[in-house]
N, C-alpha and C. Protein backbone atom coordinates (compact mmCIF):
# COMPACT_ATOMS: atom_id res chain seq x y z
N UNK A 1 125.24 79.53 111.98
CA UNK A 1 123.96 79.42 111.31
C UNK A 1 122.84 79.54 112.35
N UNK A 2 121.69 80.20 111.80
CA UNK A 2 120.67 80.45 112.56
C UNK A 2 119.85 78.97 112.77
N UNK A 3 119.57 78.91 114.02
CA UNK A 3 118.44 77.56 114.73
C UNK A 3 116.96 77.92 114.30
N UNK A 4 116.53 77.47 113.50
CA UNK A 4 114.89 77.87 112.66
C UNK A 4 114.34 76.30 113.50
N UNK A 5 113.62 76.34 114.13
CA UNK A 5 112.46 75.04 114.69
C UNK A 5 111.29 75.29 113.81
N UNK A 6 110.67 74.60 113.69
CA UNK A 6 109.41 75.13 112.74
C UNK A 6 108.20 73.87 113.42
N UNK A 7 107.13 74.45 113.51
CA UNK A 7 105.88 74.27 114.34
C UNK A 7 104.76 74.83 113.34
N UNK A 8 103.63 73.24 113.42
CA UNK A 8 102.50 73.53 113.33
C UNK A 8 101.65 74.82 113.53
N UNK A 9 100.85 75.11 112.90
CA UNK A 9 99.62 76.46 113.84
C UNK A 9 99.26 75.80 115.19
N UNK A 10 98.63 74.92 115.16
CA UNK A 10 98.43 73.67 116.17
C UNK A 10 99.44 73.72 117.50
N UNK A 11 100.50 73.05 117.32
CA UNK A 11 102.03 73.36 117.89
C UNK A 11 101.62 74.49 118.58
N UNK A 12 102.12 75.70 117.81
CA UNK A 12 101.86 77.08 117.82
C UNK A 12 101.07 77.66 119.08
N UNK A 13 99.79 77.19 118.62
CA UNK A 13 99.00 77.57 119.59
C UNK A 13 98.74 77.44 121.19
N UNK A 14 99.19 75.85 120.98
CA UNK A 14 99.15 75.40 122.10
C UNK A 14 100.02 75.44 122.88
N UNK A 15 101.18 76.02 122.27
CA UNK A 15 102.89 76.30 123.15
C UNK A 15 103.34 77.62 122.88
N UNK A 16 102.22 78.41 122.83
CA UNK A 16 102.49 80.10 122.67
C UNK A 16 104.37 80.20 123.41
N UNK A 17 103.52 80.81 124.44
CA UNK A 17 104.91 80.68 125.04
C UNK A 17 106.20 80.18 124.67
N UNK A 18 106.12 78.77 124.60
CA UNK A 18 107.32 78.17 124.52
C UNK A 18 108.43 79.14 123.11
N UNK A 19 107.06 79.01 121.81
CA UNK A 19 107.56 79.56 120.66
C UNK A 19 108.48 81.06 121.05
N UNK A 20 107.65 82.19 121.82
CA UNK A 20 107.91 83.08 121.96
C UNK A 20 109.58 82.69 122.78
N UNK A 21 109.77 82.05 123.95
CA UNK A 21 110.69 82.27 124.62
C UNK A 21 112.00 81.32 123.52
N UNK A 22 111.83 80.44 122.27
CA UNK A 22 112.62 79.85 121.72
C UNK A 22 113.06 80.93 120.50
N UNK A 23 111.90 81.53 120.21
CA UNK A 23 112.42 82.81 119.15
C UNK A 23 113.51 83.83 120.24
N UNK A 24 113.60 84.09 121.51
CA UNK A 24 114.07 85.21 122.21
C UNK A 24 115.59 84.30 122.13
N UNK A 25 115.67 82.80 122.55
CA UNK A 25 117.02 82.79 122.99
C UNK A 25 117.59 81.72 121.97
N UNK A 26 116.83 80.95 120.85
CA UNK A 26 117.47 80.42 119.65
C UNK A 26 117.23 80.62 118.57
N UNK A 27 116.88 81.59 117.80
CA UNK A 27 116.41 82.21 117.09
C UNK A 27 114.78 81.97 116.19
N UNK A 28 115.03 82.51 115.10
CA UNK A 28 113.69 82.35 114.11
C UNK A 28 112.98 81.31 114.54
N UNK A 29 111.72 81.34 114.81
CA UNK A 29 110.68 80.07 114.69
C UNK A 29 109.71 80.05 113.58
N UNK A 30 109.42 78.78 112.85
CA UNK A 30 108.51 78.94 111.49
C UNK A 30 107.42 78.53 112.07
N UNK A 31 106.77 79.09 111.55
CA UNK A 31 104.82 78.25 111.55
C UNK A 31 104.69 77.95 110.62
N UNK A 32 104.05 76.67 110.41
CA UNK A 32 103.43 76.36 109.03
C UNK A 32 101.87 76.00 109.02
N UNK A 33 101.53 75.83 107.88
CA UNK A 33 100.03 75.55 107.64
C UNK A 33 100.01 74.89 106.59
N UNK A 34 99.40 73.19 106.70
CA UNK A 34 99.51 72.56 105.53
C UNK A 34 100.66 72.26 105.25
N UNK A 35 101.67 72.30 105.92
CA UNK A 35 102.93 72.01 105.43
C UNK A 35 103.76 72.98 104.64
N UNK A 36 102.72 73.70 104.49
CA UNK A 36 104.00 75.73 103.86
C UNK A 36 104.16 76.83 105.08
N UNK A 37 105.09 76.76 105.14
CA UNK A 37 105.52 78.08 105.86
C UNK A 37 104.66 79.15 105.66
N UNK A 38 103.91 79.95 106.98
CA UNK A 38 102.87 80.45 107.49
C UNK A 38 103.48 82.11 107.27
N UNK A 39 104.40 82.04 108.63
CA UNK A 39 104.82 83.24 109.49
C UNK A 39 106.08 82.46 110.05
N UNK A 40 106.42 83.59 110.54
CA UNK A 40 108.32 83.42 111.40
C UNK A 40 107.68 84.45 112.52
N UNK A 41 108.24 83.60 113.36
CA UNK A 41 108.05 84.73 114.96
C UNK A 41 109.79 84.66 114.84
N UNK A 42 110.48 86.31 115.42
CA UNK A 42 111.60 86.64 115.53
C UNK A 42 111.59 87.24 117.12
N UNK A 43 112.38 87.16 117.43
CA UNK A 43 112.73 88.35 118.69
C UNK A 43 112.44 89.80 118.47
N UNK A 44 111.96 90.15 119.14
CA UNK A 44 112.18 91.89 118.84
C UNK A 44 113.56 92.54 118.21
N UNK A 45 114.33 91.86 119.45
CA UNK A 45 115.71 92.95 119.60
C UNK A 45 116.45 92.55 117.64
N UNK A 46 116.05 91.30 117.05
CA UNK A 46 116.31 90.72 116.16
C UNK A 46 115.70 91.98 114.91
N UNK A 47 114.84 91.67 115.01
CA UNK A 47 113.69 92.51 114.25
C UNK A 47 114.38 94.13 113.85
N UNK A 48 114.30 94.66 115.26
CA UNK A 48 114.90 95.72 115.44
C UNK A 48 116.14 96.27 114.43
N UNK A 49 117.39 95.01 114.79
CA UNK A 49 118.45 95.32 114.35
C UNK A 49 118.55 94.91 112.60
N UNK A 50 117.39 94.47 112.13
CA UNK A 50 117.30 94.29 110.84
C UNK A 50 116.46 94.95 109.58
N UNK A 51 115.98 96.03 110.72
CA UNK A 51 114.67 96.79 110.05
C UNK A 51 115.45 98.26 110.31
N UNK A 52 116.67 98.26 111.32
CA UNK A 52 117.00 99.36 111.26
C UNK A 52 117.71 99.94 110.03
N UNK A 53 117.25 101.50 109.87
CA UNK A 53 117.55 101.80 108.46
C UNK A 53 119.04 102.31 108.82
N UNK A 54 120.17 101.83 107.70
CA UNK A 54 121.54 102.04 107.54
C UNK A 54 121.92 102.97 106.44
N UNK A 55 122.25 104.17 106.86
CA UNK A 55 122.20 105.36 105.82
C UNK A 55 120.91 105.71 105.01
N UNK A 56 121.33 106.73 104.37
CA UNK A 56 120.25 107.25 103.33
C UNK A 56 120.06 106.71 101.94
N UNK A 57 118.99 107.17 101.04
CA UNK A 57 118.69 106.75 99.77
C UNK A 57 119.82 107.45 99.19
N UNK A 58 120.12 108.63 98.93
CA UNK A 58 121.08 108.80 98.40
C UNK A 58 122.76 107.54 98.01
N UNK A 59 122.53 107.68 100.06
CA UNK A 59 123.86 106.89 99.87
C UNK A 59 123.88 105.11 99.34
N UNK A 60 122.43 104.95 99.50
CA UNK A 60 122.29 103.61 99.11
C UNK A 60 122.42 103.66 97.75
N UNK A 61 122.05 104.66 96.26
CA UNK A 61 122.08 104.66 95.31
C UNK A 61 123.75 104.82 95.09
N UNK A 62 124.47 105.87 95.63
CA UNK A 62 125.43 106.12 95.66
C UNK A 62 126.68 104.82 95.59
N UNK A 63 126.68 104.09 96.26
CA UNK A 63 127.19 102.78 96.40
C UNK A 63 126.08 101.67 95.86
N UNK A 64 125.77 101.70 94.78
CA UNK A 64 125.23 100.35 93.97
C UNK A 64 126.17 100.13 93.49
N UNK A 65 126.30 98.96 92.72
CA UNK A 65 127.12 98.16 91.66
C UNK A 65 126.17 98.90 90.18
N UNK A 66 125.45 99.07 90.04
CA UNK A 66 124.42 99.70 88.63
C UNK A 66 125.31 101.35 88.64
N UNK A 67 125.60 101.92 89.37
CA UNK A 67 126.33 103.38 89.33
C UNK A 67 127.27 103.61 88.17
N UNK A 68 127.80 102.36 88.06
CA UNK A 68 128.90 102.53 86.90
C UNK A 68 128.56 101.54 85.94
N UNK A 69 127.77 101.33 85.70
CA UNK A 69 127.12 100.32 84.56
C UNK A 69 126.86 101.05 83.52
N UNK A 70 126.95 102.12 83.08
CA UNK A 70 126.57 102.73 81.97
C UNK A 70 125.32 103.05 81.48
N UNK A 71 124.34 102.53 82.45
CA UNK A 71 123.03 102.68 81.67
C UNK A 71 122.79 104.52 82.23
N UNK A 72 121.95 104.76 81.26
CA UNK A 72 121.32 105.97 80.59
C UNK A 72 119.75 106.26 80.78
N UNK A 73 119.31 106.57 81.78
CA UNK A 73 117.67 106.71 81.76
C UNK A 73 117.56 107.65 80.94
N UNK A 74 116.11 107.38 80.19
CA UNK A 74 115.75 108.56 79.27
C UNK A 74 113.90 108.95 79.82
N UNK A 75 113.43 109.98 79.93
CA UNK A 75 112.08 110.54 80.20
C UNK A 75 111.19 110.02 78.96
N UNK A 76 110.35 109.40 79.12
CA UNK A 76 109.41 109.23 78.49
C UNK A 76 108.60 110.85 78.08
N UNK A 77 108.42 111.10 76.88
CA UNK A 77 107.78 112.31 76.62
C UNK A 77 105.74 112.07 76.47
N UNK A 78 105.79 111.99 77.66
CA UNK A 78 103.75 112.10 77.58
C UNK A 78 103.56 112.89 78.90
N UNK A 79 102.25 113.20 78.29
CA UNK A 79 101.63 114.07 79.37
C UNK A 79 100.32 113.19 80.12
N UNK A 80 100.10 113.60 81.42
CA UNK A 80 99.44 112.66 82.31
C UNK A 80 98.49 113.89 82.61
N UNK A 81 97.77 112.68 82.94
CA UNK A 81 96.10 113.48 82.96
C UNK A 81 96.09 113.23 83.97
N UNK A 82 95.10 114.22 84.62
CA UNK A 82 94.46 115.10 85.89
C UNK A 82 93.12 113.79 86.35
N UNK A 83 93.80 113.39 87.57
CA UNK A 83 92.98 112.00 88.03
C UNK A 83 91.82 113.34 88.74
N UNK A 84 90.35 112.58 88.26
CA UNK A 84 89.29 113.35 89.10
C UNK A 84 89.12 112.98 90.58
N UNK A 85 89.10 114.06 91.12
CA UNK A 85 89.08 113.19 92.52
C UNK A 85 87.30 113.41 93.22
């Protein structure tokens, strides 16, 4: 399980650093404000490996669980008007 510390804006501010070097080597850090969760500082390399895109749209549609569900899209029959620009 991931180590989430969670820190004031306050906190935050005043221990830049610290936050940054605790997101690099124990993971997620929360900020809060008021007592709700603000922002999450992550690591880069974290970031990185979770934003990286894994195959295509195709293949992501391709492998849904909805593929074999039976549903049936149908086209709506209207015509769309010419936005003035």
């Amino acid at each position: 399980m991931v180590n989430t510390h969670t820190w004031t804006v306050a906190e935050a501010k005043a221990k830049f650093s610290e936050v940054l070097d605790k997101a690099q080597n124990e993971g997620p850090q929360r900020i809060t404000r008021h007592g709700r969760t603000t922002a999450m500082v992550i690591a880069a390399k974290e970031w990185d490996s979770r934003a990286e895109r894994k195959g295509t749209l195709a293949e992501f549609f391709a492998s849904s669980p909805l593929r074999s569900a039976g549903l049936k899209p149908h086209r709506l029959n209207m015509k769309l008007k010419n936005p003035e620009l």
